[in-house]
Structures are given as structure tokens and as C-alpha cells.
Protein backbone atom coordinates (compact mmCIF):
# COMPACT_ATOMS: atom_id res chain seq x y z
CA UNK A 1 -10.14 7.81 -31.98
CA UNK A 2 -11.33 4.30 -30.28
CA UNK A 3 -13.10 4.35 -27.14
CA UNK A 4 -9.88 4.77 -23.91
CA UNK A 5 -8.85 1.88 -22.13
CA UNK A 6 -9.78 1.02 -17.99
CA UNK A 7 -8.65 -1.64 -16.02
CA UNK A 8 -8.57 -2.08 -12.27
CA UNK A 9 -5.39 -1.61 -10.53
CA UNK A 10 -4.29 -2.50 -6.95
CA UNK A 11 -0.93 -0.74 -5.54
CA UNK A 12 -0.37 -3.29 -2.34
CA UNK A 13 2.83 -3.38 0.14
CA UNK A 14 3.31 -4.69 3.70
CA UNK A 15 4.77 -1.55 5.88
CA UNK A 16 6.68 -2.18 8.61
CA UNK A 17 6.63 -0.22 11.46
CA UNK A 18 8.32 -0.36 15.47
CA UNK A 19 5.37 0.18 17.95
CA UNK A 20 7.92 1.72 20.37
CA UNK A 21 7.62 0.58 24.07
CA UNK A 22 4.22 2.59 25.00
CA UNK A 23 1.92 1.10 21.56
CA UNK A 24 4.10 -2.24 21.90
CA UNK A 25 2.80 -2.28 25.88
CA UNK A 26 -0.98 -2.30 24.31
CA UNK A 27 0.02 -4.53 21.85
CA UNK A 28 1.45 -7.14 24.04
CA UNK A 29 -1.55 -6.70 26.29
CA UNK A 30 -3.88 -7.73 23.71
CA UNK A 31 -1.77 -10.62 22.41
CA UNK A 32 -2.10 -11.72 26.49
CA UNK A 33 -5.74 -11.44 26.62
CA UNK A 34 -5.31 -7.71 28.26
CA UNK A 35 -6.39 -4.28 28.05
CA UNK A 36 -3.69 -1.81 28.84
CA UNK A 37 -4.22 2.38 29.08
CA UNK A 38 -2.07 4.86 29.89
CA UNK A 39 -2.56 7.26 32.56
CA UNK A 40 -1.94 10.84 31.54
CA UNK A 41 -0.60 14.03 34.05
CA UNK A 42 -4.20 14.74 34.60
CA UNK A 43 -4.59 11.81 35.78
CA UNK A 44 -7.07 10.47 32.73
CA UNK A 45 -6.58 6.64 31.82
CA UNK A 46 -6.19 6.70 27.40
CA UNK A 47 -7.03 3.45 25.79
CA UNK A 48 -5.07 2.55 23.29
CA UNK A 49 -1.99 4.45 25.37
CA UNK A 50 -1.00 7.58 24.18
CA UNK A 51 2.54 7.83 23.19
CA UNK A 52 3.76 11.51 24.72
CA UNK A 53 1.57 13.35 27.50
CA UNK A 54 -0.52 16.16 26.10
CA UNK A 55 0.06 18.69 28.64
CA UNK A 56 3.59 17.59 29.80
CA UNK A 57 4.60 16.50 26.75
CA UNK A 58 6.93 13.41 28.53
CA UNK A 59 6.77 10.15 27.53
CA UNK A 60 3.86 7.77 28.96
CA UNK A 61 5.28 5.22 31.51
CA UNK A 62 1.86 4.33 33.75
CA UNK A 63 0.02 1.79 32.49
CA UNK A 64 -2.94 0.57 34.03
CA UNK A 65 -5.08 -2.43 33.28
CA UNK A 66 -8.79 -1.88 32.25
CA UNK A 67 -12.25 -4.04 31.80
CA UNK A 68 -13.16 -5.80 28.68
CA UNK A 69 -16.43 -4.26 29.46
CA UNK A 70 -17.28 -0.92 28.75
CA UNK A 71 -19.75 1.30 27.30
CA UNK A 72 -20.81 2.69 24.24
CA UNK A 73 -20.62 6.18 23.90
CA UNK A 74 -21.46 6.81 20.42
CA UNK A 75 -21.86 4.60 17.07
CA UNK A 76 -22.23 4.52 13.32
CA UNK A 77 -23.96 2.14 11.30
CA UNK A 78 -22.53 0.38 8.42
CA UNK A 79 -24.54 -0.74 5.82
CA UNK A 80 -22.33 -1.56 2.94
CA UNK A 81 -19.03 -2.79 4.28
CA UNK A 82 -15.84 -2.47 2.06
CA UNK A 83 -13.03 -4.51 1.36
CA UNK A 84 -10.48 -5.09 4.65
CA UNK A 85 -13.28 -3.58 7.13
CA UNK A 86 -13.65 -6.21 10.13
CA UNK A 87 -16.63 -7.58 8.43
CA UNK A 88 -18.20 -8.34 5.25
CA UNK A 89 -22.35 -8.34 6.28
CA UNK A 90 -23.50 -4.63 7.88
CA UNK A 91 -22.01 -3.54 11.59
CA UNK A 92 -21.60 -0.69 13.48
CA UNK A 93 -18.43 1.00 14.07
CA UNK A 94 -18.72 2.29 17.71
CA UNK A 95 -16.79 4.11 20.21
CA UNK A 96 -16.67 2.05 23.44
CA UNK A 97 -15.55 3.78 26.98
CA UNK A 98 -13.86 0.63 28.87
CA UNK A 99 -14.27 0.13 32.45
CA UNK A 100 -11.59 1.97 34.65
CA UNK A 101 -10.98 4.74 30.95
CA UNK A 102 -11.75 7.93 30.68
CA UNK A 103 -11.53 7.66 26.65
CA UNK A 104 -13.18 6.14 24.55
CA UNK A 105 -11.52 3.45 21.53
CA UNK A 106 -12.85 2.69 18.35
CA UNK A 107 -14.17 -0.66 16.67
CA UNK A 108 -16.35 -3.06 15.19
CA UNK A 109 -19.40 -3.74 17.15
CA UNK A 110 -21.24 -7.40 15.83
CA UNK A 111 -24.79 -6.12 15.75
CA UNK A 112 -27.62 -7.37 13.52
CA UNK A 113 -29.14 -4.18 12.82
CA UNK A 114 -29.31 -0.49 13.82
CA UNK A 115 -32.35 -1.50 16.12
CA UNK A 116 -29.79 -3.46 18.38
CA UNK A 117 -27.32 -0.65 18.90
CA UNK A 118 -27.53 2.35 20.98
CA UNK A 119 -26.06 5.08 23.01
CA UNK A 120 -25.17 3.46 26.75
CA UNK A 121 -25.47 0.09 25.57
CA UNK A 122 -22.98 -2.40 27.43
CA UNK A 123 -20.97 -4.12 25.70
CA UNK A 124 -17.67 -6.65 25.66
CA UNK A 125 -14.46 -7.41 23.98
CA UNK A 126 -14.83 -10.41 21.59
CA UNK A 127 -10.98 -11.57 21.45
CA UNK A 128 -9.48 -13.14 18.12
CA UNK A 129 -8.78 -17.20 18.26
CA UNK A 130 -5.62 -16.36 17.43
CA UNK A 131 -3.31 -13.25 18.90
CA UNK A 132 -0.35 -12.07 17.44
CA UNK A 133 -0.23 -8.30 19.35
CA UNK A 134 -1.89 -6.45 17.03
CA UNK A 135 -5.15 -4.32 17.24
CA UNK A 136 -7.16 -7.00 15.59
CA UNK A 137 -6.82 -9.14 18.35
CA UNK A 138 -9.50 -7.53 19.80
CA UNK A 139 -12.01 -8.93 17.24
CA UNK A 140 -14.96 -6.66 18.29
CA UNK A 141 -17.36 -5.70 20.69
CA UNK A 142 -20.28 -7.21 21.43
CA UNK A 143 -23.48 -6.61 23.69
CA UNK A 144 -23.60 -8.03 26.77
CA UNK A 145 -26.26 -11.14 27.35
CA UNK A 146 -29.83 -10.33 28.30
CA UNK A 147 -29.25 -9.94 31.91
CA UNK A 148 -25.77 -9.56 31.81
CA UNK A 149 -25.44 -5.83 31.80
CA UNK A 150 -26.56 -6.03 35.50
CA UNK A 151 -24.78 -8.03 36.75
CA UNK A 152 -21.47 -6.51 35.25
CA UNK A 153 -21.81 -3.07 36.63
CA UNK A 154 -19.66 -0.36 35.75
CA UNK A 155 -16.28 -0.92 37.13
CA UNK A 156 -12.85 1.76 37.91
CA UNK A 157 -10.05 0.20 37.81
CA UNK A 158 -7.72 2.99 38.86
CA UNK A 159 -4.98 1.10 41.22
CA UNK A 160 -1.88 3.07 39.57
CA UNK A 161 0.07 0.04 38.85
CA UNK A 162 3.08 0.78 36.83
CA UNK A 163 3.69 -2.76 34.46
CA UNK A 164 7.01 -3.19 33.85
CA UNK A 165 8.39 -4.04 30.26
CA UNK A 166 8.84 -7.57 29.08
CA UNK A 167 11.47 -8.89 27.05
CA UNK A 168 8.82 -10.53 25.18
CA UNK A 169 6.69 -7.40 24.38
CA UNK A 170 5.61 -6.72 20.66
CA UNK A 171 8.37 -4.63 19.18
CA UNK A 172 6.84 -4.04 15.94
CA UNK A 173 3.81 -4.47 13.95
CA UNK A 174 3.46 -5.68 9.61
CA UNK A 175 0.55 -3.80 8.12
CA UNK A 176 -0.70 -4.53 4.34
CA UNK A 177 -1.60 -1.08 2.71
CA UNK A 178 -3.34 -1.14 -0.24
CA UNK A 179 -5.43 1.01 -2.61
CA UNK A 180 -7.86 -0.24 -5.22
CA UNK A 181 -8.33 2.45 -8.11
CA UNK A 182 -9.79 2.03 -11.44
CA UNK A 183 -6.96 3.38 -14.02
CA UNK A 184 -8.54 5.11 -17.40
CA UNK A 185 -5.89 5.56 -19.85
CA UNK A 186 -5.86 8.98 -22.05
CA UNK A 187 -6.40 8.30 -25.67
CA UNK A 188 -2.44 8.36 -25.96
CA UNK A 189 -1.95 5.64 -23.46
CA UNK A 190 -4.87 3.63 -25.00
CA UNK A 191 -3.09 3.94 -28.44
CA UNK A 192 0.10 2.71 -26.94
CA UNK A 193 -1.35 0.12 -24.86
CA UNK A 194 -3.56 -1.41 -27.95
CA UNK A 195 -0.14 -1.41 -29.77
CA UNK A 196 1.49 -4.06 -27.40
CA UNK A 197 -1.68 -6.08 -27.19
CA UNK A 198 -0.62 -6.01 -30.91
CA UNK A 199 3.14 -6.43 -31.07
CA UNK A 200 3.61 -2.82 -31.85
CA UNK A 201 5.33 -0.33 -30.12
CA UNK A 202 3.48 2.44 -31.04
CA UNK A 203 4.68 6.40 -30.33
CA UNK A 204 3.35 10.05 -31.60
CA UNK A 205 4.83 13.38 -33.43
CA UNK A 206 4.44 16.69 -32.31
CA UNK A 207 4.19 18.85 -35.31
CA UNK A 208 6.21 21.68 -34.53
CA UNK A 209 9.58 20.01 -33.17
CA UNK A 210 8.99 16.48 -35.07
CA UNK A 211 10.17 14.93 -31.65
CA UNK A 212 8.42 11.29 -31.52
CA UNK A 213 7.60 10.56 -27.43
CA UNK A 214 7.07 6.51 -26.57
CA UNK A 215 4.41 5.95 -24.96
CA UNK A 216 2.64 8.93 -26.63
CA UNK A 217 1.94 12.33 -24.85
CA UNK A 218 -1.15 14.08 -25.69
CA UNK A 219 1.72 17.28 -26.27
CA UNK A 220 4.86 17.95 -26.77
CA UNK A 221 6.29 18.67 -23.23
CA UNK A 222 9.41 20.59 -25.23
CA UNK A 223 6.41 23.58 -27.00
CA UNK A 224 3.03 22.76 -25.79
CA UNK A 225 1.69 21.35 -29.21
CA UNK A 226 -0.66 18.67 -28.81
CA UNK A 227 0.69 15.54 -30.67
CA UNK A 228 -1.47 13.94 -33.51
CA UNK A 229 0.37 11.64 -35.93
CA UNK A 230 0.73 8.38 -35.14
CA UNK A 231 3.79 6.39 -35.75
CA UNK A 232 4.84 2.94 -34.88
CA UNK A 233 8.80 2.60 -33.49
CA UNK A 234 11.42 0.29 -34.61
CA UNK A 235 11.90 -2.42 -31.79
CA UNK A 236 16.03 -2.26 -31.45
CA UNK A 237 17.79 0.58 -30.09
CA UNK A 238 20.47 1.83 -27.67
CA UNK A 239 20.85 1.61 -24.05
CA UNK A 240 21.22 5.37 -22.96
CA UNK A 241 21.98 4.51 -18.97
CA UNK A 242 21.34 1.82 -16.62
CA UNK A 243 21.93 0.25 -13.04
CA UNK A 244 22.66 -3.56 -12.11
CA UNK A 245 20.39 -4.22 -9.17
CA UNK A 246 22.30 -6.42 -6.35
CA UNK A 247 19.71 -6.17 -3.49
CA UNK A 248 16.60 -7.99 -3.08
CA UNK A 249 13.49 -7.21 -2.19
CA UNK A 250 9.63 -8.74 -1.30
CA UNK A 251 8.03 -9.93 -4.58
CA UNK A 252 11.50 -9.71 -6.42
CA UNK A 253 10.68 -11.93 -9.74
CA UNK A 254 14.58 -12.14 -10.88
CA UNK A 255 17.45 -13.01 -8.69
CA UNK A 256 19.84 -10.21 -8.84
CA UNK A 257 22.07 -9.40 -10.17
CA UNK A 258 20.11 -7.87 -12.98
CA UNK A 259 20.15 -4.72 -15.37
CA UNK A 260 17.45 -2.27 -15.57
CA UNK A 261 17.85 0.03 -18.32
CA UNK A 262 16.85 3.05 -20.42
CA UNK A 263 16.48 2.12 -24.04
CA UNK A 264 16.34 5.00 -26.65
CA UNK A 265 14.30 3.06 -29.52
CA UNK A 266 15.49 3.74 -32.99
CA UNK A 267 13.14 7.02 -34.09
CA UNK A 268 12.05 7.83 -30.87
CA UNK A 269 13.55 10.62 -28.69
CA UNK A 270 12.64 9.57 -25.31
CA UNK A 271 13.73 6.35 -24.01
CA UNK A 272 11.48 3.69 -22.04
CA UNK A 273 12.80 1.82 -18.83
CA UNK A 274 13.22 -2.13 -18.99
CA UNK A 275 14.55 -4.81 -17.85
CA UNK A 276 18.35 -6.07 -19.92
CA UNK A 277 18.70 -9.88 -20.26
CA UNK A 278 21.00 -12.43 -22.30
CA UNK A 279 24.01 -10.51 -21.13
CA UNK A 280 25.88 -10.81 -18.08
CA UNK A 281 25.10 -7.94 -15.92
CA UNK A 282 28.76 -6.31 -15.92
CA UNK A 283 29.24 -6.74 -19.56
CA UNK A 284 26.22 -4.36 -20.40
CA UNK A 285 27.18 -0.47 -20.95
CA UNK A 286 26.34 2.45 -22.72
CA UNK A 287 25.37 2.35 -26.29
CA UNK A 288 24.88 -1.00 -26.46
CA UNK A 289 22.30 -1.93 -29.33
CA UNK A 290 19.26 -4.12 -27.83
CA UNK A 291 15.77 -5.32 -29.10
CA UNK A 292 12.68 -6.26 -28.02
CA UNK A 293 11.99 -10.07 -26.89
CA UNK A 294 8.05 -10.49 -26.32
CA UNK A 295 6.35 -13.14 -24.69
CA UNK A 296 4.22 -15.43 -26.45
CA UNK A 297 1.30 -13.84 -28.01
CA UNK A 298 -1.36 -16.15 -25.63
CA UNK A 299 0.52 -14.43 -22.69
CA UNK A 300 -0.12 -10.79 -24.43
CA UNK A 301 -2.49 -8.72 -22.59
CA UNK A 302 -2.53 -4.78 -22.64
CA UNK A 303 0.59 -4.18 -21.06
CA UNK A 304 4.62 -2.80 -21.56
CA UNK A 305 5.29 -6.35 -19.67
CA UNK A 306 4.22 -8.05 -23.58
CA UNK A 307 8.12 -7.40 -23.67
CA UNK A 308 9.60 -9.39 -21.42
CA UNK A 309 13.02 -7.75 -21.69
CA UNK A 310 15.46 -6.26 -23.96
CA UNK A 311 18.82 -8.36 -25.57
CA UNK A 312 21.61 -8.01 -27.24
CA UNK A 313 21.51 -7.73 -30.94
CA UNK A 314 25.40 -8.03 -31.18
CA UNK A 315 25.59 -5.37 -33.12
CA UNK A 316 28.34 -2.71 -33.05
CA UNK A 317 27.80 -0.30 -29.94
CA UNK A 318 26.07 3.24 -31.16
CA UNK A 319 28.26 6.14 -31.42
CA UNK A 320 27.53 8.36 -28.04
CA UNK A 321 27.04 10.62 -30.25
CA UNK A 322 23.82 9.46 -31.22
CA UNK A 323 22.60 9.43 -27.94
CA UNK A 324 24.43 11.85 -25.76
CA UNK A 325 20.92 14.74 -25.80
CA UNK A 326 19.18 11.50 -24.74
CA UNK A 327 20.88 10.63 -21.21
């Protein structure tokens, strides 16, 4: 069999999520230029805030304002940054104990090299140009100028002083999470994939059933058998189910309303999910006979999307029958 296909893959969505008012509180403090900690029962300031007291379990409501200076407790050198980390030449990730905390936060610290990095080192908050409330407003930290360190010494700023909530405080934060992964297709998949890059749709047998799976299994999930034959699938068949999609969404490439469908290729028995145009979307149903329409071949790559979508074929709607063991 020919060698399996890879290609890189990204899976990338903004999540959206309310801070609630204790994480909004720190949030709006760093859009203002501010660092805000909570003050637990114990009487410990927590920078960021934490949400819910660990002993008493209620819900944080005394803030206190802290330095921009602080301390580094402990650090990590970064040699090799990755994509997304603050930046892209080596740093340290270090924890930094802010004037008037008891605990210590986490971020970037804009050193040079190990050499200019250590345990008790003083060092600053480097704010972003531009802040939006979010915790890459604070940019970094960075050491204090030669000379500096004296003359800020370490500072408690303790003064329980309760800040009240603004109408303008962050409410919620957008966050981009995404996940590079290099995707190695099984010598099924490859087969499948090569077919489209083709203009085939390409499927396998098991040899004990004769059931024909599209894309191709490597066996039969109905007896176990591992599937061998190859055959390539006729590209008109029957729409088994479907839903018309009315709601939007981010990166939406149609405007609803649109029908997504299970087709049940002529030969096959399992159908494949697509997208139904050249039909209004409440005229398609059930049995309704469809076939391929691809996309020019110098758009082809190794990919189902070679099909742009299924149409009509206008031919007589398949018996259900046909396609009732299929739903």
C-alpha cells in the first residue's frame, strides 16, 4: 500500500467566558493601570483575586491595591519559546510576590539570559500600550534599573480598603484556544483521501458481510474483519436524513438557511455528511436522489471539501425501502 498521508491541522475557536465580579475587579484594575488582590479570612492578600475563600468558602469582596513592584520568588528559563507564549526570543517565566501580597503571580519576565535572572531579584510590571482588561495587559516583568532596587524598597500595602464595583468593570473576557497537531491518516483514510485528490470517491469491502464503508475502515465495525478490497463508489445517491440550519454562527461560509445532509451513495452502506445545494431548503426530504458537484480540479487538494456539495439529480425519489436499515 502507498506510503499514509500527514498534514498539519489547527482546531481554533474564540471562547467566551464572564469573569464574574471578583476576576472582572482584577481585570478592570489592569485595564486602569492597577493591581488589585483579594484579601482572604486569614487575612493573606491573593494576586490575581481568588474567587471563593479557601477556609470560609464565601465569596471574596476585599480588594486591596498592591505595588507594581515585587519580587521574584522563583523562575524558569525558556529557551525555545512556542507559538502564543508572550514572546518569541528566550525569557523566563517567573513567579513574582508584589508589594503589599502574600502570593505570588505568574508571568513573563524580559530577561536576556539565565545569567540576568535570579531568586530575590526586584523587579516591575511592564504594562501593555494598549489595555483592554485582560491579563495581558500586564505585558511582563522586568528588573528594576541599576540602582533602582534601592531606592524602591519593599513596600505593604495592607490599608483594607474595600473598592467598590464600577459600572464600567470588565464583565467578560474573549480567549482564542487553539491546538496545532500533525494528523497521519491510516492507510484507509490515505486511500480515500488520494481518491478525492483524484475525483474518486473511493470505499472498501469487508469480506465476510460484503458491507462497503465510505471513507474506508481498516474493519468491519459490524464482525471485526479487517477490510481489504478496494472499490470506488458511484457519485449519486439518496439523502437518508438531514437538518436545515437557520442559525448563524462565527466563520459561517453560507447564509442560512441551508441543508446539511446524510447521503447513502449508491453501493455503499454507510452514508457521508454534506452539505445539499440547488434546492430550496424546505423542498429537500427523504429519499431524494443527489450527486456529487466538485470544485474545479486546480482547487482539488486532499480533502472531502473537493465536493463542494451535493444536488439534485431530478430523478424519482428512492423507495424508503432502499434506505430505511440506513437512517
Amino acid at each position: 500500500m502507498s506510503r499514509t498521508l500527514q498534514a498539519p491541522v489547527t482546531v481554533a475557536f474564540d471562547y467566551t467566558r464572564s469573569t464574574g465580579p471578583v476576576i472582572g475587579r482584577f481585570f478592570s484594575g489592569l485595564r486602569d493601570g492597577v493591581v488589585v488582590g483579594g484579601r482572604t479570612s486569614a487575612g493573606d492578600v491573593v494576586v490575581p483575586p481568588l474567587e471563593f475563600d479557601p477556609v470560609t468558602h464565601e465569596a471574596t469582596t476585599d480588594f486591596v491595591e498592591v505595588s507594581s513592584v515585587g519580587t521574584v520568588t522563583s523562575w524558569t528559563w525558556v529557551p525555545e519559546p512556542v507559538k502564543a507564549q508572550p514572546f518569541d526570543r528566550p525569557f523566563a517565566f517567573a513567579l513574582v510576590t508584589l508589594d503589599g501580597a502574600d502570593v505570588p503571580m505568574l508571568h513573563a519576565l524580559d530577561v536576556a539570559s539565565p545569567e540576568d535572572v535570579s531568586t530575590g531579584m526586584r523587579v516591575r510590571v511592564r504594562w501593555a500600550p494598549e489595555r483592554i482588561g485582560a491579563i495581558t495587559d500586564i505585558e511582563c516583568f522586568e528588573p528594576l534599573a541599576p540602582g533602582e532596587a534601592e531606592a524602591q524598597p519593599l513596600v505593604e500595602v495592607r490599608a483594607s480598603a474595600s473598592l467598590e464595583t464600577k459600572e464600567d468593570d470588565v464583565t467578560g473576557v474573549i480567549t482564542t484556544v487553539s491546538l496545532d497537531y500533525n494528523y497521519a491518516a491510516s492507510p484507509e483514510e490515505s486511500l480515500f483521501y488520494r481518491g478525492l485528490n483524484e475525483g474518486r470517491i473511493m470505499g472498501q469491502v469487508c469480506p465476510t458481510c460484503q458491507k462497503v464503508y465510505v471513507p474506508p475502515r481498516s474493519a468491519c465495525p459490524a464482525d471485526g474483519t479487517p477490510t481489504a478490497e478496494e472499490v470506488e463508489l458511484s457519485q449519486t445517491g439518496t439523502i437518508t436524513t438531514f437538518c436545515i440550519v437557520n442559525v448563524p454562527f462565527l466563520g459561517q461560509k453560507i447564509t442560512p438557511p441551508y441543508v446539511s445532509a446524510y447521503v447513502l451513495l449508491d453501493g455503499a452502506d454507510i452514508a457521508v455528511l454534506h452539505l445539499i445545494l440547488g434546492v430550496p431548503a424546505d423542498e429537500v426530504r427523504m429519499g431524494m436522489r443527489v450527486k456529487a458537484v466538485w470544485k474545479p480540479k486546480d482547487e482539488w487538494a486532499y480533502s472531502l471539501e473537493n465536493i463542494d456539495h451535493f444536488a439534485p439529480t431530478g430523478d424519482p425519489d428512492a423507495d424508503f425501502d432502499t434506505y430505511k436499515q440506513h437512517l
